[in-house]
C-alpha atoms as a PDB file:
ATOM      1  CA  UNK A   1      20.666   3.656  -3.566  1.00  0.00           C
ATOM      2  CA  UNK A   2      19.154   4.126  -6.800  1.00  0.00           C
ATOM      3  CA  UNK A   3      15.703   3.027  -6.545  1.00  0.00           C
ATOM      4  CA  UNK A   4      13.283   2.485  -9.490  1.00  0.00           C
ATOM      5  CA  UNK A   5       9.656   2.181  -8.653  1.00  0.00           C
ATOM      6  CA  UNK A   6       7.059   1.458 -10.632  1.00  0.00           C
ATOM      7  CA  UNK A   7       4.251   4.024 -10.937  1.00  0.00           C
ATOM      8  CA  UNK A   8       4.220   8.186 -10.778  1.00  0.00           C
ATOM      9  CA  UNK A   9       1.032   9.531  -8.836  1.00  0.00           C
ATOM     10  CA  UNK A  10       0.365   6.441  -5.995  1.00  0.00           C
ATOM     11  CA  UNK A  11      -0.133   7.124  -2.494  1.00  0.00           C
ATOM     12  CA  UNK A  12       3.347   4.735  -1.965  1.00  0.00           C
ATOM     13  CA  UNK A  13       5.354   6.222  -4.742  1.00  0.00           C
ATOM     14  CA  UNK A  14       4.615   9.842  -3.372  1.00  0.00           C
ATOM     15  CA  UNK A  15       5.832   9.017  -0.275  1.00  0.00           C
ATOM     16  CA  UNK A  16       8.672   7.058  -1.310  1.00  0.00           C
ATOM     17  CA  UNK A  17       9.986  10.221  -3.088  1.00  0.00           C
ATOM     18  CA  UNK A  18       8.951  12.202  -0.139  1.00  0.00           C
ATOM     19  CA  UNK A  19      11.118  10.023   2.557  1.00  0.00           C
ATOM     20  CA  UNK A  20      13.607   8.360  -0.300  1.00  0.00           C
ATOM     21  CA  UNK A  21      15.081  11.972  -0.870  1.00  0.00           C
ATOM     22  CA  UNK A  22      14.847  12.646   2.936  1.00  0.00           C
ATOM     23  CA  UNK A  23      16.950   9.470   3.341  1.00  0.00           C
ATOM     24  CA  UNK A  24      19.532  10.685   0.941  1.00  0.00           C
ATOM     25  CA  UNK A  25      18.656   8.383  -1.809  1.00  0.00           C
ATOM     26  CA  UNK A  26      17.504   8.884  -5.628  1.00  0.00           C
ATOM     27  CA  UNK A  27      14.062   7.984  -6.337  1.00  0.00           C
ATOM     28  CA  UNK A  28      13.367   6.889 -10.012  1.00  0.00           C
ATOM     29  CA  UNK A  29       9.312   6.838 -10.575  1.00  0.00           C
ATOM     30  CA  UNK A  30       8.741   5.509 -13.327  1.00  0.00           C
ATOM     31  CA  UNK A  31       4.562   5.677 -15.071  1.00  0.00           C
ATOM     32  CA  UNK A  32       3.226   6.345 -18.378  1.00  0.00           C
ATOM     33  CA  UNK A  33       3.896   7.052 -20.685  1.00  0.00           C
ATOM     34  CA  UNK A  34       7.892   5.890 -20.170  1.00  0.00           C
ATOM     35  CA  UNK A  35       6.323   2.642 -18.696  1.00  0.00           C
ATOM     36  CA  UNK A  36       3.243   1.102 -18.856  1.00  0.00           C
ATOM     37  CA  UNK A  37       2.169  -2.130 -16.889  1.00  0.00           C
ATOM     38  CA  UNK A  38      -0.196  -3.150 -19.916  1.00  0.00           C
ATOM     39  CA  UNK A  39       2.716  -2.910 -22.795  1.00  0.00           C
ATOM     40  CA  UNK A  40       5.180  -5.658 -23.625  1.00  0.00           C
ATOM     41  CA  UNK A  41       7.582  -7.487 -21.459  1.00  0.00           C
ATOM     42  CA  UNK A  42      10.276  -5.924 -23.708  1.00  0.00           C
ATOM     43  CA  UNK A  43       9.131  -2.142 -23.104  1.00  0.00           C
ATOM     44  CA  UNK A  44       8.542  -2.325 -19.261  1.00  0.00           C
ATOM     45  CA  UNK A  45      12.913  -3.759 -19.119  1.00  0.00           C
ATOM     46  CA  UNK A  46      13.555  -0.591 -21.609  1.00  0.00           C
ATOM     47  CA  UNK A  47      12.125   1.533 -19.263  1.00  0.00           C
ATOM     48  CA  UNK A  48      13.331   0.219 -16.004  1.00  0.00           C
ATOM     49  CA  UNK A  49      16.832  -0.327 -17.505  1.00  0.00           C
ATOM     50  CA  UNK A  50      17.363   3.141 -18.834  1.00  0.00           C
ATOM     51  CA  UNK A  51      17.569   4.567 -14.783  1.00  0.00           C
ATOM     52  CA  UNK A  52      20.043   2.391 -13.798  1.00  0.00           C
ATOM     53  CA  UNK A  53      18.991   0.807 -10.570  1.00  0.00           C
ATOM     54  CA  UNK A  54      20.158  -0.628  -7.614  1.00  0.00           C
ATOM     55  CA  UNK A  55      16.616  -2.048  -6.371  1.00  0.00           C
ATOM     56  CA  UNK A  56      12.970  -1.937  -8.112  1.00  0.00           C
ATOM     57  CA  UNK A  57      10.331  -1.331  -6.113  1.00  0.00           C
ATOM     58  CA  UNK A  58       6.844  -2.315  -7.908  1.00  0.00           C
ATOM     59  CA  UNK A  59       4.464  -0.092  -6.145  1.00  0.00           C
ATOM     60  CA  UNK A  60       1.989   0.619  -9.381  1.00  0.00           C
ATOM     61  CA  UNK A  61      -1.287  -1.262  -9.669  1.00  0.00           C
ATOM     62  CA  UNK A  62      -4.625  -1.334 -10.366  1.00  0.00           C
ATOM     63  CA  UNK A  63      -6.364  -0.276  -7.266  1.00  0.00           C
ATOM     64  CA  UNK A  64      -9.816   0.203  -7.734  1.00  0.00           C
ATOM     65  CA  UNK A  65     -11.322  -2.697  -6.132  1.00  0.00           C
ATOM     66  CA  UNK A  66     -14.885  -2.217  -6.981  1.00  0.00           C
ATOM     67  CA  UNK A  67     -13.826  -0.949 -10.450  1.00  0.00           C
ATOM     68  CA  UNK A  68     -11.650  -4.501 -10.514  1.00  0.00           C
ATOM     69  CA  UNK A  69     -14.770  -6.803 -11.317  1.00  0.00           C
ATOM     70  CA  UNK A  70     -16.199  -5.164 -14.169  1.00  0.00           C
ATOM     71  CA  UNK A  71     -12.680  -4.715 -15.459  1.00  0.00           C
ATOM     72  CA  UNK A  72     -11.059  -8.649 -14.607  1.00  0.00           C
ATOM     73  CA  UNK A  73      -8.897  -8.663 -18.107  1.00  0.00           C
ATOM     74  CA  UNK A  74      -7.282  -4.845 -16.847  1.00  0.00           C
ATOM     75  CA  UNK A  75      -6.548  -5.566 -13.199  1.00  0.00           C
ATOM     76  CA  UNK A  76      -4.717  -9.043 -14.401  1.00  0.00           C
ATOM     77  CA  UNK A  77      -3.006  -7.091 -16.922  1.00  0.00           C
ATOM     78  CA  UNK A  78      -1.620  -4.965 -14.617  1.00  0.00           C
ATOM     79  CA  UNK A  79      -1.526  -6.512 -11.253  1.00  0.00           C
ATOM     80  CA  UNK A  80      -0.035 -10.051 -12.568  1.00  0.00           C
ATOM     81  CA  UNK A  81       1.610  -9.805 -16.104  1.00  0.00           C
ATOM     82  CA  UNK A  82       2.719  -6.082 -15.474  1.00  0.00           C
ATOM     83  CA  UNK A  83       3.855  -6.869 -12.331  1.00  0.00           C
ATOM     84  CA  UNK A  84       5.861 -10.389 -13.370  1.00  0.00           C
ATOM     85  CA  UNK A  85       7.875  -8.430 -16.147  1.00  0.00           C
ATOM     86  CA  UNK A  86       9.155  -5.959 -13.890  1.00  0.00           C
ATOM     87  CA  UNK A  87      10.145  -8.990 -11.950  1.00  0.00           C
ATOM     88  CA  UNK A  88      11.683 -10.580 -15.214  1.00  0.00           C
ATOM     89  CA  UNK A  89      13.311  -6.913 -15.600  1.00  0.00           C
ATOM     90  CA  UNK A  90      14.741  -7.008 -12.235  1.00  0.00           C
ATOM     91  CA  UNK A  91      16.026 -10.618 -12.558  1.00  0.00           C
ATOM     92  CA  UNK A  92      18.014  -9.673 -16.142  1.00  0.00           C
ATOM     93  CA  UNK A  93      19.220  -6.568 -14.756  1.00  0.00           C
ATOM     94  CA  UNK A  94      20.517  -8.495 -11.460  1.00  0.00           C
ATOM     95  CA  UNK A  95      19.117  -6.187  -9.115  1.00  0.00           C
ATOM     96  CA  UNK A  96      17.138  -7.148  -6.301  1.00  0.00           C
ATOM     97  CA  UNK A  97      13.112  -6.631  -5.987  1.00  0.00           C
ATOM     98  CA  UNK A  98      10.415  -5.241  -3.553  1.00  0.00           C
ATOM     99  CA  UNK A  99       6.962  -5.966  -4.567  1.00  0.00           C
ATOM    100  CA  UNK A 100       3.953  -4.325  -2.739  1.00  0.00           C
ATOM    101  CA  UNK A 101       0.782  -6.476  -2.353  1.00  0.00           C
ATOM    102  CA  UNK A 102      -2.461  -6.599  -0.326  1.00  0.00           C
ATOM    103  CA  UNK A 103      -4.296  -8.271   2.894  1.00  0.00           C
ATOM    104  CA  UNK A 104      -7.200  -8.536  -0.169  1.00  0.00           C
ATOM    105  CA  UNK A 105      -5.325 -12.147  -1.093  1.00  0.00           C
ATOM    106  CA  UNK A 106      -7.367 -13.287   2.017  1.00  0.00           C
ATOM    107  CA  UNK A 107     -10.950 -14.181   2.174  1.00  0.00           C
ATOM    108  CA  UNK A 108     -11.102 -12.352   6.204  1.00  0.00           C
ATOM    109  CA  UNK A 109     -12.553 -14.918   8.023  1.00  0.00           C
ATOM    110  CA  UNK A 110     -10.365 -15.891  10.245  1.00  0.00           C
ATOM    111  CA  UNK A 111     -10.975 -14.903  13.299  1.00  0.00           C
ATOM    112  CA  UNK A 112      -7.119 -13.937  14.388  1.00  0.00           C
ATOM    113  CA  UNK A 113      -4.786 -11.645  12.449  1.00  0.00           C
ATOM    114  CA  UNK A 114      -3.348 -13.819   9.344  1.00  0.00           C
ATOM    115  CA  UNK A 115       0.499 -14.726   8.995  1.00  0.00           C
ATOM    116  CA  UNK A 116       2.077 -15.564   6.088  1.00  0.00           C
ATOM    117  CA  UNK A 117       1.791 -19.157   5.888  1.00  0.00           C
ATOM    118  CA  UNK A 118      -1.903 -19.060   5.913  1.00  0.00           C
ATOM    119  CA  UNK A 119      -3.637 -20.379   2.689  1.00  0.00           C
ATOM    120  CA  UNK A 120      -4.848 -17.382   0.495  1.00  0.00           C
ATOM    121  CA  UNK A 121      -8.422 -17.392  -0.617  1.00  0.00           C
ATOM    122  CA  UNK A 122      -9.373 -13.774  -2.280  1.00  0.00           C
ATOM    123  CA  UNK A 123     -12.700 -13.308  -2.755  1.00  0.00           C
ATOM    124  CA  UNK A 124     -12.628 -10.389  -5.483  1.00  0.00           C
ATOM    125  CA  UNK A 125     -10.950 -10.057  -8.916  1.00  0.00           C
ATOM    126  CA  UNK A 126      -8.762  -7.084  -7.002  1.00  0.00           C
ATOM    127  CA  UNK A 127      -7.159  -9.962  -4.855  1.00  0.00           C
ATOM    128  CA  UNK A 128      -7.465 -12.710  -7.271  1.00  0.00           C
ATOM    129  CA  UNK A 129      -5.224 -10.375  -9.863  1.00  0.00           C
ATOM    130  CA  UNK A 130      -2.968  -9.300  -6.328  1.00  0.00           C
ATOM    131  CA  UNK A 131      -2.269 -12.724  -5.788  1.00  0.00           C
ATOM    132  CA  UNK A 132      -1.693 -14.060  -9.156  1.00  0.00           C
ATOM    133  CA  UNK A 133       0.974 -11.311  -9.171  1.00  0.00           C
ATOM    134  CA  UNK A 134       2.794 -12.416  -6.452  1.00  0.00           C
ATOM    135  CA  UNK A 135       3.288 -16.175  -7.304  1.00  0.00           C
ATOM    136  CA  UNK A 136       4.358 -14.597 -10.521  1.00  0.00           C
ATOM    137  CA  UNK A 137       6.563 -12.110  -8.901  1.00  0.00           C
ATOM    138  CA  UNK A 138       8.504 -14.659  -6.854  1.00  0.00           C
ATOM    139  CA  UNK A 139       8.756 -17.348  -9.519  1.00  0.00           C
ATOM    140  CA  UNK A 140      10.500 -14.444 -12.452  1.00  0.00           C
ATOM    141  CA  UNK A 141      12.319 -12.650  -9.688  1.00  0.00           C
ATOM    142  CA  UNK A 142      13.391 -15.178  -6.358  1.00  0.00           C
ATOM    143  CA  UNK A 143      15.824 -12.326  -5.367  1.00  0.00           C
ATOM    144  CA  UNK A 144      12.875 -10.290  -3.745  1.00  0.00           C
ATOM    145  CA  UNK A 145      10.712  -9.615  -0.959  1.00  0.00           C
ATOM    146  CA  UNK A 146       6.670  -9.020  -1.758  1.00  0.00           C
ATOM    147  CA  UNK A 147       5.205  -7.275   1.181  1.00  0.00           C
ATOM    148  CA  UNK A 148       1.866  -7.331   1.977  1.00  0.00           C
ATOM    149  CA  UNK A 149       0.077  -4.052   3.160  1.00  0.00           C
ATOM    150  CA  UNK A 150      -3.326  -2.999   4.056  1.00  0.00           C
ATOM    151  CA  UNK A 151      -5.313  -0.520   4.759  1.00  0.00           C
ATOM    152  CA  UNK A 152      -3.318   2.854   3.385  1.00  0.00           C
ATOM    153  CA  UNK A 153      -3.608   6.529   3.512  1.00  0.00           C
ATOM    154  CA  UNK A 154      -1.375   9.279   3.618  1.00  0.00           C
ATOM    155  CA  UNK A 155      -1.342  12.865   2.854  1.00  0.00           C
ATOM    156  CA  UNK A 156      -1.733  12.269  -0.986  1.00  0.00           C
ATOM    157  CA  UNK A 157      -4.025  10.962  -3.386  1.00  0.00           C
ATOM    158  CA  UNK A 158      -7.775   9.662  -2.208  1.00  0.00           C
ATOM    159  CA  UNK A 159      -8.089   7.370   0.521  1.00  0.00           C
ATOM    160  CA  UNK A 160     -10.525   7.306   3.629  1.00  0.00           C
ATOM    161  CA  UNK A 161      -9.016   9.761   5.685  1.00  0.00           C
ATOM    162  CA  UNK A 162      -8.776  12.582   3.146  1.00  0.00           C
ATOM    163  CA  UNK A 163     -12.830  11.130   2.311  1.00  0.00           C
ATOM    164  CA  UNK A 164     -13.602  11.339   6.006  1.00  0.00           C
ATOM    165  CA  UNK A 165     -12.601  14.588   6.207  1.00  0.00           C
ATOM    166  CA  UNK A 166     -13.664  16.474   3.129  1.00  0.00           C
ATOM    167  CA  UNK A 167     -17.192  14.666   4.076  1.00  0.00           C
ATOM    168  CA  UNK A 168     -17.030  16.046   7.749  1.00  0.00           C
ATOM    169  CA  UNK A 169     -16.452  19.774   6.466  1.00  0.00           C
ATOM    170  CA  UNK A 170     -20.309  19.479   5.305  1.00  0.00           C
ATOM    171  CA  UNK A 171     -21.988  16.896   8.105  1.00  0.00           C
ATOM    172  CA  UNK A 172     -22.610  16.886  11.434  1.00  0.00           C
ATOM    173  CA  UNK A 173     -22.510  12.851  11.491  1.00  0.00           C
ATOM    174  CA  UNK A 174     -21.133   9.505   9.100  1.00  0.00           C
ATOM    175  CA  UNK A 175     -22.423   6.394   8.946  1.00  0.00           C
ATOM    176  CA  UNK A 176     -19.292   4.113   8.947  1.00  0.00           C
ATOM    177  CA  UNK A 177     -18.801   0.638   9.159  1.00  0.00           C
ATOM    178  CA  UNK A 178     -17.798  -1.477  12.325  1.00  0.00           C
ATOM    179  CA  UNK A 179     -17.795  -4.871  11.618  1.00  0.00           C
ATOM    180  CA  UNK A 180     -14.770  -5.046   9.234  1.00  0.00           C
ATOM    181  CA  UNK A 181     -11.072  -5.010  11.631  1.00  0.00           C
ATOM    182  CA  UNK A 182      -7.670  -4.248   9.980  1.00  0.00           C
ATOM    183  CA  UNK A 183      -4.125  -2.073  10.347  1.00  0.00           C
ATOM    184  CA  UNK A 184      -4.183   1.345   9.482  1.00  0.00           C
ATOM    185  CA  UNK A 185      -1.190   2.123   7.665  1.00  0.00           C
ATOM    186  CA  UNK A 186       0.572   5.455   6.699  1.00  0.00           C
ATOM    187  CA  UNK A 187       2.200   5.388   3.552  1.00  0.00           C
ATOM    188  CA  UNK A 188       4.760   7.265   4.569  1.00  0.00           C
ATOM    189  CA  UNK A 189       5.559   5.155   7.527  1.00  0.00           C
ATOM    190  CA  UNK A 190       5.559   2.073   4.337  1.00  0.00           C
ATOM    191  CA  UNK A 191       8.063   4.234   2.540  1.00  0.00           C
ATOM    192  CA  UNK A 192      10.507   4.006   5.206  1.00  0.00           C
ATOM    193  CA  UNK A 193       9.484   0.205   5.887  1.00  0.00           C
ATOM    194  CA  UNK A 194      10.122  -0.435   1.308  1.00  0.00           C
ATOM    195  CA  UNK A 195      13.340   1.440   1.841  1.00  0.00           C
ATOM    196  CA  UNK A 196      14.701  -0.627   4.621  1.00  0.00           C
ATOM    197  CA  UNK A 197      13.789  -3.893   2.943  1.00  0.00           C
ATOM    198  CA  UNK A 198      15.519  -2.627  -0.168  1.00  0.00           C
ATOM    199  CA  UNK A 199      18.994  -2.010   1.159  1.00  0.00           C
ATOM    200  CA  UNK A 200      19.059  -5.054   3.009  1.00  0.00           C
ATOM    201  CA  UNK A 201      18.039  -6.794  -0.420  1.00  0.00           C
ATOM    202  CA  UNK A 202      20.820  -4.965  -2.103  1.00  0.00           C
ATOM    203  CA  UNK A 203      23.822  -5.350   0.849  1.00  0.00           C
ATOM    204  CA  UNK A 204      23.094  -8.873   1.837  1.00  0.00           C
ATOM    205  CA  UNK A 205      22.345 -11.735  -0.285  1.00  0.00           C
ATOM    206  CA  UNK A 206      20.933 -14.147   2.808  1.00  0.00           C
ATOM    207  CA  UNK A 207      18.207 -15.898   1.334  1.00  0.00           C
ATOM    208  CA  UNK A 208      15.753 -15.517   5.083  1.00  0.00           C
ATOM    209  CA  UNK A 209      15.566 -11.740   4.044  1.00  0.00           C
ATOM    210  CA  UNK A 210      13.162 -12.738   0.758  1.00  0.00           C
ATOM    211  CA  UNK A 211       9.945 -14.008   0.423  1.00  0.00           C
ATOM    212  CA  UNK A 212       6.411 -12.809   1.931  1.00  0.00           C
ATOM    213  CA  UNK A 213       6.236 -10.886   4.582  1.00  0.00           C
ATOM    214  CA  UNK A 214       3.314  -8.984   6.219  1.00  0.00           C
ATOM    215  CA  UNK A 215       3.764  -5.248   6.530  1.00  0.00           C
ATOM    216  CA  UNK A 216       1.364  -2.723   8.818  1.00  0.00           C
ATOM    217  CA  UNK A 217       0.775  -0.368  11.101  1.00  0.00           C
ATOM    218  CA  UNK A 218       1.163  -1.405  14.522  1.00  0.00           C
ATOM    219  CA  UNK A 219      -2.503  -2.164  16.407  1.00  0.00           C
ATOM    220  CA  UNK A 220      -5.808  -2.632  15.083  1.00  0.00           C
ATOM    221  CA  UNK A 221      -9.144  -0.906  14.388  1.00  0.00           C
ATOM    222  CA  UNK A 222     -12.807  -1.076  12.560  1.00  0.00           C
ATOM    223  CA  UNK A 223     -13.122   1.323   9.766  1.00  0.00           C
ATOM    224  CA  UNK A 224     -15.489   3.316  12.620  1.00  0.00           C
ATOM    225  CA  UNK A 225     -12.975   3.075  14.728  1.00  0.00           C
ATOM    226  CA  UNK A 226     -10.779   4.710  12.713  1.00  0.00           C
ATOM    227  CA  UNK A 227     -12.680   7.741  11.721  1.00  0.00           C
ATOM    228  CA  UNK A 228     -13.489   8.180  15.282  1.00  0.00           C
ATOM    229  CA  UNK A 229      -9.630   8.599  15.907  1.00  0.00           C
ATOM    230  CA  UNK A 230      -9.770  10.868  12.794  1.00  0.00           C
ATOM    231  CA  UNK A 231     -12.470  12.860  14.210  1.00  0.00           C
ATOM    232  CA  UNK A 232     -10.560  13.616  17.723  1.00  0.00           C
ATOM    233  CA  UNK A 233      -6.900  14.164  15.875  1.00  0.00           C
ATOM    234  CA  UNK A 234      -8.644  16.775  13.110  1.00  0.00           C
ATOM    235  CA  UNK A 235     -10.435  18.584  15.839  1.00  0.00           C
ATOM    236  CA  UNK A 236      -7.131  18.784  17.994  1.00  0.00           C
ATOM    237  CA  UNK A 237      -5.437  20.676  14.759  1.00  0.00           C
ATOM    238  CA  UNK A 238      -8.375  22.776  14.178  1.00  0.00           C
ATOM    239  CA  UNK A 239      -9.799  20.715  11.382  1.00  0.00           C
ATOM    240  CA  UNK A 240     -12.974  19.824  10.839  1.00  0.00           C
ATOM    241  CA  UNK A 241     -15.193  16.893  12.655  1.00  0.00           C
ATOM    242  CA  UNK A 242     -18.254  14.488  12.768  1.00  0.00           C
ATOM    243  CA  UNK A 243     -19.850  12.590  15.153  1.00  0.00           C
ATOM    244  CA  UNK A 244     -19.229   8.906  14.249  1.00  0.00           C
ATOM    245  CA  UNK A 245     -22.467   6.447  13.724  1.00  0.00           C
ATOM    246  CA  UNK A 246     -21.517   3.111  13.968  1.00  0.00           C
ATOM    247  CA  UNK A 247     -22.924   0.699  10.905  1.00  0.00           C
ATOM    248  CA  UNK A 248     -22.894  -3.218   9.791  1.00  0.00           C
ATOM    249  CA  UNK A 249     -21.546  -3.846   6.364  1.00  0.00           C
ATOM    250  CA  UNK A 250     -24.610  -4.936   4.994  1.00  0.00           C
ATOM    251  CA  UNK A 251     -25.698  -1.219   5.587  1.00  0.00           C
ATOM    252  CA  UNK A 252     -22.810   0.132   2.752  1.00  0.00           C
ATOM    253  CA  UNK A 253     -23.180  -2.778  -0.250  1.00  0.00           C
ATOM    254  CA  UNK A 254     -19.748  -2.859  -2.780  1.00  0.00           C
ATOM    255  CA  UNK A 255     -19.599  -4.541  -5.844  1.00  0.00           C
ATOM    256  CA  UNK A 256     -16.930  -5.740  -4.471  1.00  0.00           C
ATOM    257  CA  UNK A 257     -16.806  -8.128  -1.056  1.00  0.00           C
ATOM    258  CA  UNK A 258     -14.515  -6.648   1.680  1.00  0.00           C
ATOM    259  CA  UNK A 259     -12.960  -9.119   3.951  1.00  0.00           C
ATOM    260  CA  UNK A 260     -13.994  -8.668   7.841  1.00  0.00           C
ATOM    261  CA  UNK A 261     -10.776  -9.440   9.320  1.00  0.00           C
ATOM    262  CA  UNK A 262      -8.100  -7.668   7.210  1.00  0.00           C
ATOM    263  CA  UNK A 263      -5.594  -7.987  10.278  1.00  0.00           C
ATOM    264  CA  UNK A 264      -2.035  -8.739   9.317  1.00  0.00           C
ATOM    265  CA  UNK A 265       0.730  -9.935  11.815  1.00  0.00           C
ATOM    266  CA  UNK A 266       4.134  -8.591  11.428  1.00  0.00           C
ATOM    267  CA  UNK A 267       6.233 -11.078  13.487  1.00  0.00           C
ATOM    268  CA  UNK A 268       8.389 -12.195  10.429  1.00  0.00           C
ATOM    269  CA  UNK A 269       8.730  -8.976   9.156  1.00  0.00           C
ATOM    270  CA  UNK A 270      10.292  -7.823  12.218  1.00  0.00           C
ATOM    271  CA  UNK A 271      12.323 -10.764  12.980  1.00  0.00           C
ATOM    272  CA  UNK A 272      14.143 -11.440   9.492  1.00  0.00           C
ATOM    273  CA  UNK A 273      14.037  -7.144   8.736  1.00  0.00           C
ATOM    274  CA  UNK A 274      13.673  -5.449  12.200  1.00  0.00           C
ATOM    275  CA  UNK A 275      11.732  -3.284  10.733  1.00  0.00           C
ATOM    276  CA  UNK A 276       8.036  -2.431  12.760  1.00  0.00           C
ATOM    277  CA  UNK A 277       5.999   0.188  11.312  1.00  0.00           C
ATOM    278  CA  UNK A 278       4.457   2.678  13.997  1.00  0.00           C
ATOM    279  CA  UNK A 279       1.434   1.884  15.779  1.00  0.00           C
ATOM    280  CA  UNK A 280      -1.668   3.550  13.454  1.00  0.00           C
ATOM    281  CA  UNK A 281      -2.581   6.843  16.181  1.00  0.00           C
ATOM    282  CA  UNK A 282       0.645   7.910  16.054  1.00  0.00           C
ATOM    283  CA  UNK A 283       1.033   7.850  12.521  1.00  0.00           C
ATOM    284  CA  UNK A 284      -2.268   9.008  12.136  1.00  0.00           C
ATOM    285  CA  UNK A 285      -2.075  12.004  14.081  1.00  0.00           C
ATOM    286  CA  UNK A 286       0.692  13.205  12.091  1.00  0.00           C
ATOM    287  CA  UNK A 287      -1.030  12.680   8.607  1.00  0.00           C
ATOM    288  CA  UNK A 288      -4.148  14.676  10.178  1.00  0.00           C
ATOM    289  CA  UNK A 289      -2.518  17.385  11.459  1.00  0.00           C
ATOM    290  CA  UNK A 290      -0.294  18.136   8.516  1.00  0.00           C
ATOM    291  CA  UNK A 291      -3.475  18.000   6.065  1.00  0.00           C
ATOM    292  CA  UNK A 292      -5.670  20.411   8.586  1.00  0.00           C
ATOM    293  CA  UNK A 293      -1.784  22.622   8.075  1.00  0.00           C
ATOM    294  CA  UNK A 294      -2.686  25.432   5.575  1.00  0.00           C
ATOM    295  CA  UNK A 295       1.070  25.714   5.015  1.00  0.00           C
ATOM    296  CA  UNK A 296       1.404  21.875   4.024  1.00  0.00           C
ATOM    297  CA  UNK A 297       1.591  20.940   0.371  1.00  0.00           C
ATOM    298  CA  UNK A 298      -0.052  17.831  -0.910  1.00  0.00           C
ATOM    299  CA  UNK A 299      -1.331  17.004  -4.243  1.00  0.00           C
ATOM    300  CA  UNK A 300       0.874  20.589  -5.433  1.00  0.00           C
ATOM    301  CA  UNK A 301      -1.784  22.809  -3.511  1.00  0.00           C
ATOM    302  CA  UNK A 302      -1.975  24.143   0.458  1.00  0.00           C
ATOM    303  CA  UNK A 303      -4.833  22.087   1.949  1.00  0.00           C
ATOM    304  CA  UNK A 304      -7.725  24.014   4.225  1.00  0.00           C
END
């Protein structure tokens, strides 16, 4: 497959190149300056239609979720109008669509992991712009499948288990907080979830295989949780560690609120796709150790 995706430098698209090329495919990021979300309907189809597609994959976004309410106008730019013209691209073109969202279209208090059907209630302008997005997404584009993630790191970019580990190579302990629950998920092990979804898009034109659908790491954990498992995996590989202190939200104020159950359930995925992402310590321990691997390359230098 040919397979456009939106964005250059995201933890996704990285890894989508990464395990795309492994797969035997052609990965097509496209970011600025050939396309920006924030330009005209007209320039984001130029851009996407000069590769060629089979399948678009809109991975790019505005992720900053604190950033998000001090910049409403940006995040809606780009996480709902960007995001519907790709759609509107994909629709001209006739190629199918794969559009990445977040658990953040959730408000987290229910107390079981959420399914798909569940009303949507995002209590930040990050989720409010995420969801917005995907109505618009599905309404432009019905040939698609919008995937809802949560939770991601990998061995590129920032995210908390590069943070939790540059932090532990300078303290002994790390206040971290317990009392929010969600799925870990390796970009990486999303990659190969987004390219699954996209060839069964493209080969089959059953209408069960689009929609929503909720896409994570197998298993749960708190954020402390999490860094504990970090902790044990880095030390294993000869990285460094940090004794874990366990902390209530209210302890570690955002600007922006973070729902307490971020917990996604993957039944429909599974059943319409059979696809089931690996349970978090697996995929976790792999991350760790190849980022504690002086011989590994992320972000174009060898981490130590």
């Amino acid at each position: 497959m040919r397979i456009a995706v939106t964005g250059r430098e995201g933890q996704v698209v990285r890894a989508l190149i990464e395990r795309g090329g492994a797969a035997g495919h052609v990965v097509l990021p496209l970011g600025r300056p050939e396309l920006d979300l924030t330009s005209s309907a007209a320039a984001i189809h130029a851009a996407i239609a000069a590769v060629h597609p089979d399948v678009i994959v809109s991975a790019a976004a505005h992720t900053a979720v604190d950033r998000a309410e001090s910049e409403r106008d940006l995040a809606f730019s780009i996480n709902a109008t960007g995001a519907e013209a790709v759609a509107q691209a994909a629709r001209s073109l006739g190629v199918p669509l794969v559009h990445l969202s977040t658990d953040y279209v959730f408000d987290g208090t229910k107390p079981t992991p959420y399914v798909e059907s569940d009303a949507t209630g995002p209590s930040g302008i990050y989720g409010a712009s995420k969801l917005a997005g995907e109505k618009l997404v599905r309404a432009a584009q019905p040939d698609s499948a919008v995937l809802r993630t949560a939770w991601v790191y990998s061995p590129f970019g920032a995210n908390f288990v590069k943070t939790m580990l540059r932090l532990a190579e300078t303290r002994d302990e790390l206040g971290v907080v317990a009392d929010q629950r969600g799925n870990p998920t390796s970009a990486l092990d999303i990659a190969d979830g987004v390219i699954a979804v996209a060839a069964h898009l493209v080969a089959d034109p059953d209408p069960a295989l689009r929609g929503i659908f909720h896409m994570t790491g197998g298993g749960e954990a708190s954020w402390a949780e999490l860094a504990e498992a970090i902790f044990v995996a880095s030390a294993a590989a000869g990285g460094p560690s940090a004794m874990v202190r366990a902390i209530p939200t209210t302890d570690y104020p955002t600007p922006a609120p973070r729902p307490a159950n971020s917990r996604l359930d993957c039944t429909l995925l599974e059943a319409r796709h059979g696809v089931r992402l690996r349970d978090w310590p697996m995929a976790l321990r792999a991350v760790v150790a190849r980022l504690n691997d002086p011989s590994a390359k992320t972000d174009g230098v060898s981490v130590s």
